[in-house]
Protein backbone atom coordinates (compact mmCIF):
# COMPACT_ATOMS: atom_id res chain seq x y z
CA UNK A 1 63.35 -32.15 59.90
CA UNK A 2 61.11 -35.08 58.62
CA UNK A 3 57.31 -34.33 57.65
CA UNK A 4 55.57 -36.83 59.32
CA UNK A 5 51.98 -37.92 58.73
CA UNK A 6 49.13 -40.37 59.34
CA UNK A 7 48.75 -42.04 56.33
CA UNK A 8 45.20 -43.53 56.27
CA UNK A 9 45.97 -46.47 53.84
CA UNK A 10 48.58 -47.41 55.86
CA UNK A 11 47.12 -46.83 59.32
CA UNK A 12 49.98 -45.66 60.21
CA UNK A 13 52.63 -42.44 60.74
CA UNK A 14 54.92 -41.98 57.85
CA UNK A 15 57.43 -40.03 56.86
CA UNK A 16 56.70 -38.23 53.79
CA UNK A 17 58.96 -39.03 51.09
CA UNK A 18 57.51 -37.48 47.48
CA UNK A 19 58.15 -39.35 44.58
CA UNK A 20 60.01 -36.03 42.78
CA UNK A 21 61.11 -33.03 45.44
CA UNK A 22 60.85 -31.06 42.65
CA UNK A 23 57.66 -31.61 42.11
CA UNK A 24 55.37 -32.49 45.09
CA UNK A 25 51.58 -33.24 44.09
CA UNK A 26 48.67 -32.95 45.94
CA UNK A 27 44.71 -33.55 45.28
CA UNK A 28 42.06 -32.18 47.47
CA UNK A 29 38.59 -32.90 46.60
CA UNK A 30 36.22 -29.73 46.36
CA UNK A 31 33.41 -28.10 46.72
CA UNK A 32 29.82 -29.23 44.61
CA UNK A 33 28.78 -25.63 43.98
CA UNK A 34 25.45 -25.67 44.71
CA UNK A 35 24.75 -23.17 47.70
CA UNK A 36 26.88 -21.60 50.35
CA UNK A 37 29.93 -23.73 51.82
CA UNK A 38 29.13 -25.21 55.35
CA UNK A 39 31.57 -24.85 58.35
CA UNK A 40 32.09 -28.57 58.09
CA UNK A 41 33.11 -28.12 54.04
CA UNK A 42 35.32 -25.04 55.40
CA UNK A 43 37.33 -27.44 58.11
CA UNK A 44 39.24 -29.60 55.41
CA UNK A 45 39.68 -26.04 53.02
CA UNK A 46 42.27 -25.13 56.35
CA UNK A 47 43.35 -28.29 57.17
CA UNK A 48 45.38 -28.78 53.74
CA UNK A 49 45.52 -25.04 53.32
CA UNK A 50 48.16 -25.42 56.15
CA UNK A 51 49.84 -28.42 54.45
CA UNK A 52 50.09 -26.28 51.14
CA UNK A 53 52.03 -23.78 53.45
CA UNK A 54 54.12 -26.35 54.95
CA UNK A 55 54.79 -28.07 51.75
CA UNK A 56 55.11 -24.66 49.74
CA UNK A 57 58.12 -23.94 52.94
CA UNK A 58 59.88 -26.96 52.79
CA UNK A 59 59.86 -27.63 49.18
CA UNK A 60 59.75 -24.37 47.63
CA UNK A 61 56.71 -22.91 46.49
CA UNK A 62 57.30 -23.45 42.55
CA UNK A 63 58.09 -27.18 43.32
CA UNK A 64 54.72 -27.71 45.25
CA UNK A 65 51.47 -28.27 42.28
CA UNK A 66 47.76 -28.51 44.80
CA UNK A 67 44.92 -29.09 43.16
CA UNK A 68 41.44 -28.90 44.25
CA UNK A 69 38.34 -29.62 42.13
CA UNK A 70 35.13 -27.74 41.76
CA UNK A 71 32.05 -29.88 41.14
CA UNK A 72 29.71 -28.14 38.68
CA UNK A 73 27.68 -31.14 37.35
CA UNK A 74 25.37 -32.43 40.47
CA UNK A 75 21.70 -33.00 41.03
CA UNK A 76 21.65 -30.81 43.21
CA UNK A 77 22.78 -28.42 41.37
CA UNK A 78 20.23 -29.42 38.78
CA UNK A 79 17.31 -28.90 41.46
CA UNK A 80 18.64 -25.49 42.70
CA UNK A 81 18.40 -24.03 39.06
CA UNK A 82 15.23 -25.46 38.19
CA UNK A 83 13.66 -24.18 41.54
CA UNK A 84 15.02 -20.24 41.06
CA UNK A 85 14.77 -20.44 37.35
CA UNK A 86 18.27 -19.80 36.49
CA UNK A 87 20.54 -21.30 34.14
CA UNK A 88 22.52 -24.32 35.24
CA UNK A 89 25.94 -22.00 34.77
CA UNK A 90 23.98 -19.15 37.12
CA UNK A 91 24.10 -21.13 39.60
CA UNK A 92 27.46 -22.82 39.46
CA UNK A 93 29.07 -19.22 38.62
CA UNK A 94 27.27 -17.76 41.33
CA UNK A 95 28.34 -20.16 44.26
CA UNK A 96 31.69 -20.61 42.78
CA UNK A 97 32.38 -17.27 43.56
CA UNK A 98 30.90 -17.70 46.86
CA UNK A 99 33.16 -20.28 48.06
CA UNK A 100 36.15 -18.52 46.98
CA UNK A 101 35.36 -15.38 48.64
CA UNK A 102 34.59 -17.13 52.09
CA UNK A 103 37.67 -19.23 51.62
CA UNK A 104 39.58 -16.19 51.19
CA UNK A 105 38.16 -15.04 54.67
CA UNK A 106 39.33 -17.17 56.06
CA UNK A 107 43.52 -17.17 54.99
CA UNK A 108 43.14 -19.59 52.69
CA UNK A 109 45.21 -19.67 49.43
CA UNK A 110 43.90 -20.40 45.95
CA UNK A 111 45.67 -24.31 44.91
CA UNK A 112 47.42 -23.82 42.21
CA UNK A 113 44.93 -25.98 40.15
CA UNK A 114 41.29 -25.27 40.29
CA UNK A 115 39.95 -27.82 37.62
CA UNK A 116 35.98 -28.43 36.55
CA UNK A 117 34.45 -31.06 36.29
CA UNK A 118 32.46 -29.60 32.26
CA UNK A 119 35.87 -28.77 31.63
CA UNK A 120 37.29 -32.57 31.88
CA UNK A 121 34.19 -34.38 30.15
CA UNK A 122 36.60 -36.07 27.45
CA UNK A 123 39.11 -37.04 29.91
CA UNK A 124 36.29 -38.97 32.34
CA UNK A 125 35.16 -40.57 28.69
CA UNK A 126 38.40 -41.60 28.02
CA UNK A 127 39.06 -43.55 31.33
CA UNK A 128 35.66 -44.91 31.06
CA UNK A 129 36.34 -46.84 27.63
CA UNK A 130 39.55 -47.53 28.91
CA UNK A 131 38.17 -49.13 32.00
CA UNK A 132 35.48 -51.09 29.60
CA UNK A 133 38.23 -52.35 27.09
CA UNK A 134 39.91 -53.61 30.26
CA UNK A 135 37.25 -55.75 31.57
CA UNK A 136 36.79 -53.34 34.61
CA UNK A 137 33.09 -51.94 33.68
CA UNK A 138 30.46 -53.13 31.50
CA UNK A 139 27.41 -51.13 29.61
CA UNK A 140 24.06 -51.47 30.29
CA UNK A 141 20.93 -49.97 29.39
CA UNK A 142 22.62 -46.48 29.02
CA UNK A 143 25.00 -46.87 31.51
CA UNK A 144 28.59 -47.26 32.18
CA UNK A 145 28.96 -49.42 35.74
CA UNK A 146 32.64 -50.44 37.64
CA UNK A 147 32.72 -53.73 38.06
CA UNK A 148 34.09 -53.71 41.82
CA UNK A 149 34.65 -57.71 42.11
CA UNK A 150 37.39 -57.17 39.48
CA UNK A 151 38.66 -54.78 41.43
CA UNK A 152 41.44 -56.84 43.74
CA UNK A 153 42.15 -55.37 47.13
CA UNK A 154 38.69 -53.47 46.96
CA UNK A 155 37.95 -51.79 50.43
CA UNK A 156 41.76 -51.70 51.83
CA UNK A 157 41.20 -47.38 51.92
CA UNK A 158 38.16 -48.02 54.30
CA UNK A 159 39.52 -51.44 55.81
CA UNK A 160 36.18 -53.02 55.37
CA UNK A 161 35.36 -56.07 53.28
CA UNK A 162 32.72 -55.83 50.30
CA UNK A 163 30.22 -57.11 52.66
CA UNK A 164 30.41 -54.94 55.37
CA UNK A 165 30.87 -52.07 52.99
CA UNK A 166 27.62 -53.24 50.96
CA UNK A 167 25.71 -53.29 54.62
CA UNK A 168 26.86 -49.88 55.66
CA UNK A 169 26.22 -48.31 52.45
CA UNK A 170 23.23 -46.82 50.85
CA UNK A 171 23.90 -48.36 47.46
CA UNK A 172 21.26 -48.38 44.39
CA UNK A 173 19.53 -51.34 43.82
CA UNK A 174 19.32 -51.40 39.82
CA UNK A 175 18.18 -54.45 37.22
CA UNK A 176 20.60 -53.78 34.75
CA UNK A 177 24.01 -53.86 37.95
CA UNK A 178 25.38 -57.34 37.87
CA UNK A 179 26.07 -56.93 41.17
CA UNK A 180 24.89 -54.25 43.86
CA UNK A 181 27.86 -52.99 44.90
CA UNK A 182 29.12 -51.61 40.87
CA UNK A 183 28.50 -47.93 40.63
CA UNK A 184 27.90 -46.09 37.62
CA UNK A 185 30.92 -43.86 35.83
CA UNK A 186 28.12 -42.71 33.50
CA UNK A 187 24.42 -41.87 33.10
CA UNK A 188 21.67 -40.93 30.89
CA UNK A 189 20.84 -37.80 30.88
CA UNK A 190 17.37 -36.22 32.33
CA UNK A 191 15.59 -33.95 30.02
CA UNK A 192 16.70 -30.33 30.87
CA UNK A 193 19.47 -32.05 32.59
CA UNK A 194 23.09 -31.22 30.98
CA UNK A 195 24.40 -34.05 28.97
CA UNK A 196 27.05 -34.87 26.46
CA UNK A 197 27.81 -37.41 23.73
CA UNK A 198 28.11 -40.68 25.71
CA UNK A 199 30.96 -42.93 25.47
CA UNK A 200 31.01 -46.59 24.63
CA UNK A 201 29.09 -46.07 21.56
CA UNK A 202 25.66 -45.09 23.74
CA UNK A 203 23.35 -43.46 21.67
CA UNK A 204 21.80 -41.83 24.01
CA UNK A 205 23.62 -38.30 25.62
CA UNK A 206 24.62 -38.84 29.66
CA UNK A 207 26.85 -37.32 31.76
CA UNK A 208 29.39 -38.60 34.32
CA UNK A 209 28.69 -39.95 37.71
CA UNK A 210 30.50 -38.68 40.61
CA UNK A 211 33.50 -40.80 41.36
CA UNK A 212 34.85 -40.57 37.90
CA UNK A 213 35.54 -36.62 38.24
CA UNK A 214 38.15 -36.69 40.39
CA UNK A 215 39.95 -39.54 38.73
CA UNK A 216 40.14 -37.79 35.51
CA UNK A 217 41.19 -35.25 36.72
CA UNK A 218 43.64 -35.85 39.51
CA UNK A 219 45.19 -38.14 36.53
CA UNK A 220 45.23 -34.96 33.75
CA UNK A 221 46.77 -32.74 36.08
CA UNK A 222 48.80 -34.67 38.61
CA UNK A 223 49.90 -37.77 36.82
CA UNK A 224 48.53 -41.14 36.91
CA UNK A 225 50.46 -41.89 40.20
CA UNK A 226 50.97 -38.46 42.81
CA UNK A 227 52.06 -38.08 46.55
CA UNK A 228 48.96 -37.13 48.25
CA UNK A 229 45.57 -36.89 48.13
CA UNK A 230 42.83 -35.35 50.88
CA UNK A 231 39.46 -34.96 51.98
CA UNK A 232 36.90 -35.17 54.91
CA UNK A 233 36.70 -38.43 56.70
CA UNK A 234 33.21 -39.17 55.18
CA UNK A 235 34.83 -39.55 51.61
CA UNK A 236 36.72 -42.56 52.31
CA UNK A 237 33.99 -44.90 51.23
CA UNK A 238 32.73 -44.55 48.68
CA UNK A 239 34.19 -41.27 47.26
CA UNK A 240 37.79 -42.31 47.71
CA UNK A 241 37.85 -46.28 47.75
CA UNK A 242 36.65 -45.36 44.36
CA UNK A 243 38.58 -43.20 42.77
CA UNK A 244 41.34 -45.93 44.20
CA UNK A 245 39.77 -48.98 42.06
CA UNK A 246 38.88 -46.59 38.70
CA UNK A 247 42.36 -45.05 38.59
CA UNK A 248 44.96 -47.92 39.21
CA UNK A 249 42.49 -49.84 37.01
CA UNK A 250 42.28 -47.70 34.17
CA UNK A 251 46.41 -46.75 33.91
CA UNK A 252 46.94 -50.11 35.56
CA UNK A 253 49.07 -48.93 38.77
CA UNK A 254 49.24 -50.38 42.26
CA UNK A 255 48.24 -47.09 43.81
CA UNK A 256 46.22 -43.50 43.06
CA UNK A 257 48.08 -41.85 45.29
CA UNK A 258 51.02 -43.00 48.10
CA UNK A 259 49.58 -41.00 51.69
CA UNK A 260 45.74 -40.46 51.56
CA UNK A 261 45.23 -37.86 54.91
CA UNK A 262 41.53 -36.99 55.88
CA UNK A 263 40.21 -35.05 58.43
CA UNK A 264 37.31 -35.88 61.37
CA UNK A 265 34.31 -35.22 61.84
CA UNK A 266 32.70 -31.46 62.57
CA UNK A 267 29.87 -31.33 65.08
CA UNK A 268 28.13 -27.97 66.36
CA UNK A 269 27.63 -27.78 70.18
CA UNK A 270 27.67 -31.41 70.47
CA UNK A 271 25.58 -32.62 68.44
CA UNK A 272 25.87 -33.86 64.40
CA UNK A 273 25.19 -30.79 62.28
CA UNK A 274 21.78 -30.60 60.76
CA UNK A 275 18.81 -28.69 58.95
CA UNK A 276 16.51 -29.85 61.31
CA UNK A 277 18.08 -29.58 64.41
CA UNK A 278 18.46 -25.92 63.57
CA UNK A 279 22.52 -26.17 64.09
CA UNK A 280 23.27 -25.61 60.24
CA UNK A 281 25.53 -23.01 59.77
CA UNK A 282 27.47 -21.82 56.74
CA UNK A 283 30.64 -19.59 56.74
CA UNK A 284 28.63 -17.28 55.01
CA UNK A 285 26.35 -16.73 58.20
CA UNK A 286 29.24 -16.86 60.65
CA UNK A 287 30.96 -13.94 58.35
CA UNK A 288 27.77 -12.05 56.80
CA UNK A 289 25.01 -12.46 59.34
CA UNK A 290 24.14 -12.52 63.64
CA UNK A 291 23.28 -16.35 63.34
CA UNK A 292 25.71 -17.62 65.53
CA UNK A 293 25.82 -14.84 69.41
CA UNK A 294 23.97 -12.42 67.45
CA UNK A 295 26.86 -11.02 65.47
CA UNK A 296 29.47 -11.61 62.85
CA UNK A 297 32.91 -13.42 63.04
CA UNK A 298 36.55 -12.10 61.69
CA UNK A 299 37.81 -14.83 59.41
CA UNK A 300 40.65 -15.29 61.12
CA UNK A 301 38.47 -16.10 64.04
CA UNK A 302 36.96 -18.93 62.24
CA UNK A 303 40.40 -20.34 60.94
CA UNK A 304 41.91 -20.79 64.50
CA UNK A 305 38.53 -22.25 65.71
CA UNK A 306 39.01 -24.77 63.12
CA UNK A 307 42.89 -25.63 63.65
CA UNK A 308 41.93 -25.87 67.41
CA UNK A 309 41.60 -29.31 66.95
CA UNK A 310 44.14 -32.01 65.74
CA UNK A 311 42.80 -32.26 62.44
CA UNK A 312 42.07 -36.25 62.66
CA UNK A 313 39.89 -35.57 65.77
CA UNK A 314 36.47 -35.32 65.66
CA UNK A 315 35.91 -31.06 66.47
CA UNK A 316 33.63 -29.53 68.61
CA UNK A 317 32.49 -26.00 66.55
CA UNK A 318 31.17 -24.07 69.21
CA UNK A 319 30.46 -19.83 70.23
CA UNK A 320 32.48 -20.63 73.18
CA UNK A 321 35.27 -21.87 70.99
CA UNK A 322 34.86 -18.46 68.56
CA UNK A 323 34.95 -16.14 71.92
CA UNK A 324 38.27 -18.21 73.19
CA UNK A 325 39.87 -17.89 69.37
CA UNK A 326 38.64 -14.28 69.16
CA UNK A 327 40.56 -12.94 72.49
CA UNK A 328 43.40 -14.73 71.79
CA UNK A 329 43.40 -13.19 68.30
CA UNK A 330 43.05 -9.54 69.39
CA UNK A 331 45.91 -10.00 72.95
CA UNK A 332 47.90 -11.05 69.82
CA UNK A 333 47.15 -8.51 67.54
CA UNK A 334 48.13 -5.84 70.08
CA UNK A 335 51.70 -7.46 70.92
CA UNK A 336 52.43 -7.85 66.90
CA UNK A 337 50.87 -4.51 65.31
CA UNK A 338 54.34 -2.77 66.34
CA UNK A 339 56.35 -5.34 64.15
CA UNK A 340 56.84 -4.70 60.63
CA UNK A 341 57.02 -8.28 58.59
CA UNK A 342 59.50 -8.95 55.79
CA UNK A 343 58.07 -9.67 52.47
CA UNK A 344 59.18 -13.56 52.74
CA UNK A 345 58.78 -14.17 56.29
CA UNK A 346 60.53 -17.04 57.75
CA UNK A 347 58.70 -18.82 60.14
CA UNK A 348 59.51 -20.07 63.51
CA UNK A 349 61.42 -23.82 63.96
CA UNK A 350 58.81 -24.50 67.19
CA UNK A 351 55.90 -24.06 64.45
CA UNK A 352 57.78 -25.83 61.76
CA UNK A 353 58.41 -28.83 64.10
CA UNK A 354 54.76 -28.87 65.51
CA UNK A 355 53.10 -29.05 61.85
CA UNK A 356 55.83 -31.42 60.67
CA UNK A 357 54.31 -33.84 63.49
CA UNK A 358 51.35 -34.62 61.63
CA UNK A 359 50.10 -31.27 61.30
CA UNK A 360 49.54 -30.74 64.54
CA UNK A 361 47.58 -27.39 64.97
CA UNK A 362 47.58 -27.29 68.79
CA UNK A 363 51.25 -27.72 69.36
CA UNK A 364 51.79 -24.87 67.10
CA UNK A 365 48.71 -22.84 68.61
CA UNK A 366 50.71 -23.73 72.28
CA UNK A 367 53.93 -22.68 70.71
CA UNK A 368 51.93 -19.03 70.08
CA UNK A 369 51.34 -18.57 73.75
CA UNK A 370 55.25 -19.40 74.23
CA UNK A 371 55.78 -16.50 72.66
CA UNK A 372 52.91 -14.10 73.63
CA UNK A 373 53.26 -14.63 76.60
CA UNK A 374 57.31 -13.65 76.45
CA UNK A 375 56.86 -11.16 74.29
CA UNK A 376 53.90 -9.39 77.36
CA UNK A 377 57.46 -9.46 79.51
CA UNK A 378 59.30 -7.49 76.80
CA UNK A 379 60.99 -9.98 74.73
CA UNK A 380 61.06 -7.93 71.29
CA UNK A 381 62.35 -11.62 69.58
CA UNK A 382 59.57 -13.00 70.98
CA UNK A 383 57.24 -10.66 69.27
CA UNK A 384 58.69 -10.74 65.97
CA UNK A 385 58.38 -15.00 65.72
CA UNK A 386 54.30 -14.44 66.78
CA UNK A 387 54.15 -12.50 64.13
CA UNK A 388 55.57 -14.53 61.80
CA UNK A 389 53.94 -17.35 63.01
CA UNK A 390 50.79 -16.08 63.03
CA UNK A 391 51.53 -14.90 59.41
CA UNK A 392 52.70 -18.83 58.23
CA UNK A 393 49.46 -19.88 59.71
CA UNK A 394 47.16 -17.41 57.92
CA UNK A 395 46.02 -15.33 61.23
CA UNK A 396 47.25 -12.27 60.74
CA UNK A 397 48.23 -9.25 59.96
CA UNK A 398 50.56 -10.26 57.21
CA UNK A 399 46.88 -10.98 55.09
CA UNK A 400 45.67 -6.90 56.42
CA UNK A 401 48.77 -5.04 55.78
CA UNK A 402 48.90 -7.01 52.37
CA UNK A 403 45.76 -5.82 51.73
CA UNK A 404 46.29 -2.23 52.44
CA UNK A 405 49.33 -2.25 50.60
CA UNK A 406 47.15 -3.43 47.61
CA UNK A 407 44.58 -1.03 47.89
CA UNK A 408 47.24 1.80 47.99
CA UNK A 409 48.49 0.48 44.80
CA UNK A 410 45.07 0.10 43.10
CA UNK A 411 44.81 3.48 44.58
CA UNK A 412 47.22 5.34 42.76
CA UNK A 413 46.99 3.31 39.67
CA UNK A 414 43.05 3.88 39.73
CA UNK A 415 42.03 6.47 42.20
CA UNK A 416 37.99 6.73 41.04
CA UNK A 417 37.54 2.80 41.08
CA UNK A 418 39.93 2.48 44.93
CA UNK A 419 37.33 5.48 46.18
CA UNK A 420 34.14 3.87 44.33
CA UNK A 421 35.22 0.31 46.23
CA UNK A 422 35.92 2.20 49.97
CA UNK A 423 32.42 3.91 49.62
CA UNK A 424 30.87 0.02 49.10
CA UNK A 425 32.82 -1.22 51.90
CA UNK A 426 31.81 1.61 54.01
CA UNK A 427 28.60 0.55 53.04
CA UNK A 428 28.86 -2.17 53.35
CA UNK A 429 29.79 -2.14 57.13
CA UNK A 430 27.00 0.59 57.79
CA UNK A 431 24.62 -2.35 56.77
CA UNK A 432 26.14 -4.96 59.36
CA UNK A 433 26.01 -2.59 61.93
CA UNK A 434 22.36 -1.79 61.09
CA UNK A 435 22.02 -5.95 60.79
CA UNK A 436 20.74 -5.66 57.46
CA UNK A 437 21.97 -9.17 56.30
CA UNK A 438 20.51 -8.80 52.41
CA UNK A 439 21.89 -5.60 51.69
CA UNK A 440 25.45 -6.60 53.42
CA UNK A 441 25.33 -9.79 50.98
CA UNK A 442 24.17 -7.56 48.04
CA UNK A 443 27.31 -5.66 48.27
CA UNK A 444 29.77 -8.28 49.03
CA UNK A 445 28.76 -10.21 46.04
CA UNK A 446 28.96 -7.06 44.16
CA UNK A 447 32.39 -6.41 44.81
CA UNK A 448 33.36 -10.54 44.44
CA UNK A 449 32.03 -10.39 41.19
CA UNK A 450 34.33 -7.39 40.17
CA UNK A 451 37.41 -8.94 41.28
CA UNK A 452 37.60 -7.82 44.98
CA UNK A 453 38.88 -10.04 47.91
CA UNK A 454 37.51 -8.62 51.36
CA UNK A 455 39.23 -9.33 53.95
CA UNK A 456 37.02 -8.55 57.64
CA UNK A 457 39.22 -7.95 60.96
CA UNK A 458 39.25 -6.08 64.28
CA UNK A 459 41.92 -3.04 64.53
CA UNK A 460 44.07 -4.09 66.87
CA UNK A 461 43.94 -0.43 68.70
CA UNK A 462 40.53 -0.11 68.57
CA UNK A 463 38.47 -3.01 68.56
CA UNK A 464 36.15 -1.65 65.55
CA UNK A 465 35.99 -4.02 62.99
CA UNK A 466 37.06 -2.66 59.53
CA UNK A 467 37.87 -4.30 55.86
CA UNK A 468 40.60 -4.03 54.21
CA UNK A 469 40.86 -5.60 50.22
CA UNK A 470 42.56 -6.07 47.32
CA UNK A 471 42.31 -7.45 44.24
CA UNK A 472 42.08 -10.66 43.52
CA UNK A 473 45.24 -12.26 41.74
């Protein structure tokens, strides 16, 4: 069957033809690894996590290449190290492995690309002095700047003109811009800030600015022209509409990429998610601490909150919505624990079909029920396509028996460092029970830092939650 989605440069539905089968590309834009992911940084991580799956399925999982960027240059990142005294690479170390073990809570695989942005430095130079010997961006006073009026069909991403853009925006107002609406591909540096040897014959050392870093490196790794690229909504101006002008200007294409798919808004019990308001909440908390009903949340219990919604609608993130996903989780637990899962599962057409339409999360969620609730009257086929639909969308237990299996191995192929690991977990979980938070963290980020993916669920017999990991591949 066709794969068909909303394209947003378009406007449209399309169907999804890639420009080699054997080789499908995709670009997500990442993290800026600064401090614990939010809930609304986690929603996109699923969204495309689910379109890797699909992709992986219909493709074949050598011919599908996804990469998603970490950001470890930022001022933020900057202020965080100066203000705890760390080192710059601390900090990005630190919260790298952060996100990847909260990710990995919640069913998400690793793209098969992870670039950095210090590890691409020379490519983002090169496009810069490529864009300047093209006439697209100009130097000034230590600076690099894109010269968006020579830019033509600037804006058609966002479907705004320049003006409205310019009115909506919060945009820099600098002496040496020639007009308000450039922004800068590169930067002095700050003292104590990191820097390299700039580029356009700037004597002074700079670094990048933002929208150059996933140009380069969508272009290094995916080609100068790929079949998809993804983020949150709130990228597509100015985060995306530049990348757009910067890429086809600097290898001098018509497009970046051919579908560009982003997903709404998150809000927290109805209202925009904030510091202030008190509704900030990180996976972290929802996993690790009682911030959210005075208790922590299964993973998988946060993914199907998040794919409750179609993933271009704005999404409600509420308890209520955890409790729903969480009952639903265990009544399906209990009807699949009995089914043993072959290694390469194949998952059902009526979940196929529903996340070829766009990725539609709650026809395949609806399709679930089909077959929980056939499978409560006895219907043993029934049982066996929830579980392997569960499995294709990263529920469960395919992810818990994995892990178990994995631990056996380590196990046997390390029994002092598999008993060592089960003592920390046990821990670990004595801690949560006793709600100390710190000491739950301390551990946790412990056994990330050694290699170990946790993975947090409810037996399905006896309600008890209990870890099971392995190590990470």
């Amino acid at each position: 069957m066709d794969l068909i989605i909303y394209n947003t440069l378009s406007r449209v539905k399309e169907v999804f033809t890639p420009l080699d089968p054997a080789r499908v590309r995709m670009y997500v834009c990442g993290p800026t690894v600064y401090d614990y992911a939010h809930i609304g940084n986690a929603r996109p991580v699923v969204v495309f996590d689910l379109l890797y799956r699909l992709l992986r399925h219909v493709y074949g999982a050598d011919h599908v290449t996804y990469a998603r960027n970490i950001t470890d240059v930022d001022d933020k990142i900057n202020a965080r190290a100066e203000a705890e005294g760390r080192t710059i690479r601390e900090v990005t170390e630190t919260t790298a492995a952060q996100y990847h073990a909260d990710m990995a809570a919640l069913g998400a695989m690793l793209p098969t690309i992870e670039p950095r942005a210090t590890e691409h430095i020379d490519d983002m130079k090169a496009m810069i002095e490529r864009l300047v010997e093209r006439g697209y961006a100009y130097v000034a006073e230590g600076h690099v700047l894109f010269e968006v009026s020579k830019m033509a069909g600037y804006g058609r991403l966002s479907g705004r003109s320049v003006d409205d853009m310019l009115a909506g925006a919060r945009v820099e107002v600098a002496p040496y811009k020639r007009d308000a609406m450039d922004f800068v591909l590169w930067k002095p540096s700050k003292p104590g800030e990191p820097s390299w040897p700039s580029p356009c014959g700037i004597e002074e050392a700079g670094r990048p600015g933002w929208h150059i870093e996933c140009s380069a490196m969508a272009g290094r790794h995916l080609g100068e022209v790929f079949d998809i690229h993804g983020g949150g909504i709130d990228l597509t101006f100015p985060h995306h509409e530049n990348e757009i002008a910067q890429s086809c200007c600097a290898h001098g294409t018509e497009q970046m990429a051919r579908y560009w798919m982003h997903n709404g808004f998150l809000q927290v019990e109805g209202e925009k998610m904030s510091k202030s308001l008190g509704n900030f909440i990180t996976v972290h908390e929802l996993l690790e601490s009682d911030k959210v009903g005075g208790r922590t949340w299964p993973g998988a219990v946060v993914r199907l909150t998040l794919m409750s919604a179609h993933y271009r609608q704005p999404l409600d993130f509420t308890q209520k919505g955890l409790e729903e996903a969480e009952k639903l989780i265990e009544r399906w637990a209990k009807l699949i624990a009995p089914i043993e899962l072959p290694a390469d599962v194949t998952p059902p057409e009526e979940v196929i079909a529903a996340l070829c339409d766009d990725i539609n999360t709650p026809r395949a969620i609806a399709a679930l029920h089909g077959f929980a609730r056939a499978a409560r009257s006895g219907d043993a086929d029934a049982a066996a396509k929830l579980a392997a639909a569960a499995s294709f969308l990263g529920l469960m237990p395919e992810s818990w028996r994995g892990a178990t299996a994995a631990s056996e191995d380590a196990a046997k192929a390390d029994p002092e460092m598999a008993a060592r690991v089960e003592r920390l977990i046990a821990d670990r979980i004595a801690a949560r029970a006793a709600k100390d938070w710190a000491e739950s963290d301390r551990i946790r980020d412990l056994l990330v830092a050694e290699g170990i993916v946790l993975m947090d669920g409810k037996n399905p017999q006896t309600g008890e939650m209990e870890t099971k990991w392995e190590l990470k591949k």
